[in-house]
Structures are given as C-alpha cells and as structure tokens.
C-alpha atoms as a PDB file:
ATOM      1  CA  UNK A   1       6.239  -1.103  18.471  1.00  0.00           C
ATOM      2  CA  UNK A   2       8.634  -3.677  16.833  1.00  0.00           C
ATOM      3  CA  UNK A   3      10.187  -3.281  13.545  1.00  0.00           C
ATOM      4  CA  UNK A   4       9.977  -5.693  10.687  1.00  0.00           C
ATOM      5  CA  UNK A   5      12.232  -6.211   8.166  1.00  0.00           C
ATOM      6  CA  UNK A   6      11.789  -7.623   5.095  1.00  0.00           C
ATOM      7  CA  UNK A   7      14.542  -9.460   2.092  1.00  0.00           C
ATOM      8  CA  UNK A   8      13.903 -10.271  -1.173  1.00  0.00           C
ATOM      9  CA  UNK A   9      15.596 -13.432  -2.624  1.00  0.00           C
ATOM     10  CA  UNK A  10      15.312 -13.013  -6.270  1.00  0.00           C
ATOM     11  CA  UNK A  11      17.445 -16.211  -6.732  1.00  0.00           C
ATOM     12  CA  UNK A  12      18.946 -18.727  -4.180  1.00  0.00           C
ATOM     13  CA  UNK A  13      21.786 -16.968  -4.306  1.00  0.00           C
ATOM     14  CA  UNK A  14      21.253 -13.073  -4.352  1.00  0.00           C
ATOM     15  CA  UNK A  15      19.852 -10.975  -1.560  1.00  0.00           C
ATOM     16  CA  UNK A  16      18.674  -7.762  -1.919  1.00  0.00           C
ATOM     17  CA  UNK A  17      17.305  -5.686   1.284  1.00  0.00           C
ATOM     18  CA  UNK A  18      13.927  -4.360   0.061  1.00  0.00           C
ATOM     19  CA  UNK A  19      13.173  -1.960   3.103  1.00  0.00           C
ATOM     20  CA  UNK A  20      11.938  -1.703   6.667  1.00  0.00           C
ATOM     21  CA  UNK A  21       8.191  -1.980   7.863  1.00  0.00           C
ATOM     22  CA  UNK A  22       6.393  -1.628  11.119  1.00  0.00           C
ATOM     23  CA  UNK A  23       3.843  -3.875  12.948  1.00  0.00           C
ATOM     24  CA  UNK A  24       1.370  -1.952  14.211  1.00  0.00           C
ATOM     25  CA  UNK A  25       0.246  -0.182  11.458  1.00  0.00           C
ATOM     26  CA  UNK A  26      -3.411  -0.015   9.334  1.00  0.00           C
ATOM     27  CA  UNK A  27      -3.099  -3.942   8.475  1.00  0.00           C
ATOM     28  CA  UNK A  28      -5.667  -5.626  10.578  1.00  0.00           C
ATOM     29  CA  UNK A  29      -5.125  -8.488  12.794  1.00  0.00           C
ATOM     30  CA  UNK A  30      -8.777  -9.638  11.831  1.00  0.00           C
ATOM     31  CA  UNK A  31      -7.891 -11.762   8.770  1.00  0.00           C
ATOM     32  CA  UNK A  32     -11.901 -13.539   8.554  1.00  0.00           C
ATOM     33  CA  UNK A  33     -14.123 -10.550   7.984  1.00  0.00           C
ATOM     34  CA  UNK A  34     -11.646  -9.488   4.983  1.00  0.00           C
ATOM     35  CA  UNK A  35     -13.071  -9.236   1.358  1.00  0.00           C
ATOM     36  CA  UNK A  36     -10.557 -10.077  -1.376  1.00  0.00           C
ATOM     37  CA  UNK A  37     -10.160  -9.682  -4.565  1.00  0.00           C
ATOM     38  CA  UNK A  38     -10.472 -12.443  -7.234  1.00  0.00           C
ATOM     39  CA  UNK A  39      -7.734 -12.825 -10.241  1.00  0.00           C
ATOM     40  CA  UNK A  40      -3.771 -12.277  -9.644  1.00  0.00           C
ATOM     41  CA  UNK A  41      -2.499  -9.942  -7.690  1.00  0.00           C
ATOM     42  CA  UNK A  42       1.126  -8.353  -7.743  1.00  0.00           C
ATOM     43  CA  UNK A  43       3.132  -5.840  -5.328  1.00  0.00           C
ATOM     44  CA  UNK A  44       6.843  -5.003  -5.891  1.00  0.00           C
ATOM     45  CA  UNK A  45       8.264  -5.575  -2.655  1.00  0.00           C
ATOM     46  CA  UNK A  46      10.657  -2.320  -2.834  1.00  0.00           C
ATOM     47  CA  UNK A  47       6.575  -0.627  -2.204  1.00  0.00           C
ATOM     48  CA  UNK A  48       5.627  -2.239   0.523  1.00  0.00           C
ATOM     49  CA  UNK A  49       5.030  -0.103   3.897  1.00  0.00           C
ATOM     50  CA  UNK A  50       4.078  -2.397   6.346  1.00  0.00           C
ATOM     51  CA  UNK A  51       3.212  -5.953   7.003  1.00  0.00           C
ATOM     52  CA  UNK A  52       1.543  -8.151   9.812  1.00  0.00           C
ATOM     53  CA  UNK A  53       1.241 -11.741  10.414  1.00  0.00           C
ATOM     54  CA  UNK A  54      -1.922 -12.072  12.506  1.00  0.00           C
ATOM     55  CA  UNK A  55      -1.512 -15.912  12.590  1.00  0.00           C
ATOM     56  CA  UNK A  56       0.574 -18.606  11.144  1.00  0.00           C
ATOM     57  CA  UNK A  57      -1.026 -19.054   7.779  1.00  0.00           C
ATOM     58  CA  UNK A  58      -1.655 -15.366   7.177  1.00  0.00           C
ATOM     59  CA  UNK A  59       0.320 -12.005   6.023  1.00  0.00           C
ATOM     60  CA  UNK A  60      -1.169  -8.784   5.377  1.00  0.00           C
ATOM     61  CA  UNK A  61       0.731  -6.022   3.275  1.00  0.00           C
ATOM     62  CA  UNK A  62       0.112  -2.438   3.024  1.00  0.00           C
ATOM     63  CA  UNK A  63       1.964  -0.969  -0.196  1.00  0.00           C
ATOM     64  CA  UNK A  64       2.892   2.569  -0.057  1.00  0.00           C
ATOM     65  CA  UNK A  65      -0.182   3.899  -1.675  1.00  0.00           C
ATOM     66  CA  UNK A  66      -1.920   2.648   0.566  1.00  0.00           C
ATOM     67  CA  UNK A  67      -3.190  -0.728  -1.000  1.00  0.00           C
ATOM     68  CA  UNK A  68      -4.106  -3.687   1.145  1.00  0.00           C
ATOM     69  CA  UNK A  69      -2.746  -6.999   0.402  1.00  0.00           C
ATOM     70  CA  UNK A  70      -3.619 -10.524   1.805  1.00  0.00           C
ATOM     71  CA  UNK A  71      -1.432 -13.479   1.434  1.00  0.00           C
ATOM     72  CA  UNK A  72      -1.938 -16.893   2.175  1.00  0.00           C
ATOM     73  CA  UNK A  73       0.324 -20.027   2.717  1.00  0.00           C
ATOM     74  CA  UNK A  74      -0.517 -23.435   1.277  1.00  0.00           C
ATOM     75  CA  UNK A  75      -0.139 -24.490   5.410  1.00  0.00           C
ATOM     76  CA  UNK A  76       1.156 -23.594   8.260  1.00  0.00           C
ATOM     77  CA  UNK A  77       4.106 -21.887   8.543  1.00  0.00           C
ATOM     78  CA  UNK A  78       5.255 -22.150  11.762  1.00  0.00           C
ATOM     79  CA  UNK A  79       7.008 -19.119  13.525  1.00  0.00           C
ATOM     80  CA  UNK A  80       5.921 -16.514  11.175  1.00  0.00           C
ATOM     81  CA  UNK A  81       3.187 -15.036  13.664  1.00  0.00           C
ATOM     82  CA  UNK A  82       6.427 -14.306  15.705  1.00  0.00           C
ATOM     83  CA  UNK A  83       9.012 -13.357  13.397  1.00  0.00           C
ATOM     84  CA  UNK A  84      10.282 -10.019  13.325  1.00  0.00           C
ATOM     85  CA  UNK A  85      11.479  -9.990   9.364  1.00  0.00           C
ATOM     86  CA  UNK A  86      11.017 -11.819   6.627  1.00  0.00           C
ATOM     87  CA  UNK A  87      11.901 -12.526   3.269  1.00  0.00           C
ATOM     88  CA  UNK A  88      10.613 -13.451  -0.379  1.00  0.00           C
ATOM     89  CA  UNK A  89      12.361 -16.192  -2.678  1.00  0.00           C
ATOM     90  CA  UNK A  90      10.965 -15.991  -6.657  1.00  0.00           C
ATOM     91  CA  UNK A  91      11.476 -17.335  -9.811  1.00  0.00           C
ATOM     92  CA  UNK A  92      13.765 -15.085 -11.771  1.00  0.00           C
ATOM     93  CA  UNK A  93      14.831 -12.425  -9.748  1.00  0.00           C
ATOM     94  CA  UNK A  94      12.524 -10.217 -10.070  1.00  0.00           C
ATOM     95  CA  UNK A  95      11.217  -8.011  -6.997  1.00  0.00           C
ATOM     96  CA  UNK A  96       7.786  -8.948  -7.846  1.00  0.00           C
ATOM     97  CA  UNK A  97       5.386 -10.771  -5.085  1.00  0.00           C
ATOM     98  CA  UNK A  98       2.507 -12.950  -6.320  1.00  0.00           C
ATOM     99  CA  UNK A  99       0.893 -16.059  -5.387  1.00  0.00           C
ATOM    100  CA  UNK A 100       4.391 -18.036  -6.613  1.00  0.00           C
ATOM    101  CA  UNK A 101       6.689 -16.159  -4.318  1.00  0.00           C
ATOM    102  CA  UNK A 102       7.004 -18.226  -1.132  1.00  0.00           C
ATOM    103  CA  UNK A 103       8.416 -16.537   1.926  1.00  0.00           C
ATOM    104  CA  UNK A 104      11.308 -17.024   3.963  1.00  0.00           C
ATOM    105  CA  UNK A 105      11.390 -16.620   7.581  1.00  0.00           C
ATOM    106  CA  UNK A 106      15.392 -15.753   9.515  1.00  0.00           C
ATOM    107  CA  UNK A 107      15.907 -19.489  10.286  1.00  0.00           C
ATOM    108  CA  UNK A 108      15.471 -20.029   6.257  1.00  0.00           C
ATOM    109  CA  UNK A 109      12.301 -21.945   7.110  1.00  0.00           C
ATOM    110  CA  UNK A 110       9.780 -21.244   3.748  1.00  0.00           C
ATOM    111  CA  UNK A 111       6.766 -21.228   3.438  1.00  0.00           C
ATOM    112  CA  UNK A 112       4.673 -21.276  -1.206  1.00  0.00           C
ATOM    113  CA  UNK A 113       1.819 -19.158  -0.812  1.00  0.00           C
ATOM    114  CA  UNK A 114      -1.587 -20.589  -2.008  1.00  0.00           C
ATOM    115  CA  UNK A 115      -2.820 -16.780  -2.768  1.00  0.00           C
ATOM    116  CA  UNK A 116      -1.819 -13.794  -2.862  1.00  0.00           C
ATOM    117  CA  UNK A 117      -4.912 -11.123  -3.620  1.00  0.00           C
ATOM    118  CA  UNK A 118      -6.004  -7.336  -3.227  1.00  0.00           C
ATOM    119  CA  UNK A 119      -8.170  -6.955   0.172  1.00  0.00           C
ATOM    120  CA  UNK A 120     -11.051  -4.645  -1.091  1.00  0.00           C
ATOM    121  CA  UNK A 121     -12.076  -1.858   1.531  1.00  0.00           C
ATOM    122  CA  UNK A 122     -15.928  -2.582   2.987  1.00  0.00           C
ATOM    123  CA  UNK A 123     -16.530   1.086   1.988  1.00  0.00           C
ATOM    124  CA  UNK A 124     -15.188   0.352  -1.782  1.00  0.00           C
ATOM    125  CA  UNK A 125     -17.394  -3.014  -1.580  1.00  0.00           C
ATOM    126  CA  UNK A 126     -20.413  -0.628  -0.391  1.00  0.00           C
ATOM    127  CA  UNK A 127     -19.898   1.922  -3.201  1.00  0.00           C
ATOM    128  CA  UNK A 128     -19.542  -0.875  -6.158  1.00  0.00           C
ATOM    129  CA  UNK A 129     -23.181  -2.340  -5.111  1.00  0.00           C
ATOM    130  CA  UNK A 130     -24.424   0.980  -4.569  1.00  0.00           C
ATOM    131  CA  UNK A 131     -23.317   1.902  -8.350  1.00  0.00           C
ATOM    132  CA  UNK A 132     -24.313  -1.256  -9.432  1.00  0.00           C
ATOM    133  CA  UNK A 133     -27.819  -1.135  -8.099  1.00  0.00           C
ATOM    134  CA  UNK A 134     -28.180   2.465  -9.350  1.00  0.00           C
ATOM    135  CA  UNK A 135     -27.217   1.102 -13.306  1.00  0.00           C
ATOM    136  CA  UNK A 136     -30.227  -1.542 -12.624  1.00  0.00           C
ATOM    137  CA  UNK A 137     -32.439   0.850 -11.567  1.00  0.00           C
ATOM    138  CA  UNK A 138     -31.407   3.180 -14.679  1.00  0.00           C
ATOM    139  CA  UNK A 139     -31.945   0.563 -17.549  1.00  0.00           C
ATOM    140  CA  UNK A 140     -35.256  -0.097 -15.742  1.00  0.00           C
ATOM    141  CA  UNK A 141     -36.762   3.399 -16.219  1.00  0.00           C
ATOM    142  CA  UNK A 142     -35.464   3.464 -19.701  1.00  0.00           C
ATOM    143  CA  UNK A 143     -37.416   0.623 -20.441  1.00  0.00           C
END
C-alpha cells in the first residue's frame, strides 16, 4: 500500500503540511456509477483521511467522518493518476477545499478544479426516495 501525502498552499508563498493519507482505502476507483451532490461543497483539508486518483481528471476524498468527496479538474491533469502526494493552492490562505482550489502535483504542475461535490452513498440515495415516496403516499390518504 503506498502512502499519499498531501500540502496545502494557502498562498504562493506559504506551505503548510496538512497530513498523511493512504491509497487503498474506502474511495472507489469506479468514478462513473458515483451520485453527487448538487450545490458547493467544502472539506478542510487538515480532515481529510484518504484520497485516490482513479484517473487523470478525477480525485476522490474521504474526510475523517467518513464523508465522500469527488473532485473534478477543468482537464486533464497529467501525472496525477500516478502521483504519490499532492497539494492544494487557494485564494486567501485558508485550509478550505472547494471547487476554486486547484491542486498541485510534486513537479508544481496544477491543475483548477471544475467541481468539487459531496458523493451521496446509493444506500442514502435509496432511503431519500424511499421517504420521499412514503410522504406522497401519506398526503394521498389524507386526501
């Protein structure tokens, strides 16, 4: 199992190490059949567990409660499906990852993401049309 590591740059000139994360973990390497979330999402990087890059356009995060998140880059970026660290420039150094930050791979190569969005679980997707389709059939026999 290799380990990842992962810098923030908060501005061109500061760098901060963030932590340590492991490929291998609960982020799948099957980025198609993933549901995301619409709307903004955010993860401080100082929470994130473990990452994986199952191709060169795609990174998935898993934050330390256990949250999935799926990032995308506006194109290729090419040697992050190899690299074995990477890093985050934003605006205003703050440790905050959203779908502004752009990564940074060791040979400074970066890379804007296009989106950055929660990956909803198929059970949670399951259980939010089950619970919807129960309200329906509710206000029906109220009717």
């Amino acid at each position: 199992m290799r380990s990842h590591s992962i810098w923030v740059l908060g501005t061109l000139t500061s760098l901060a190490l963030a932590g340590c994360a492991t490929n291998g973990s609960s982020p799948s390497a099957t980025t198609n059949n993933l549901q995301t979330a619409g709307g903004d999402a955010t993860l401080q990087s100082y929470r994130i567990r473990s990452w994986s890059a199952p191709n060169d356009h795609t990174v998935l995060f898993e934050s330390s409660d256990g949250t999935r998140y799926k990032a995308e880059t506006i194109g290729p970026c090419f040697g992050l499906d190899f690299a074995n660290r990477v890093g985050f420039a934003n605006r205003g150094g703050f440790n905050q990852i959203d779908r502004f930050s752009s990564l940074v791979l060791p040979d400074g190569t970066r890379c804007s993401f296009q989106n950055f969005s929660k990956v909803i679980a198929p059970e949670t997707k399951a259980l939010d049309s089950f619970e919807k389709l129960s309200a329906a059939d509710d206000k029906k026999e109220n009717k």
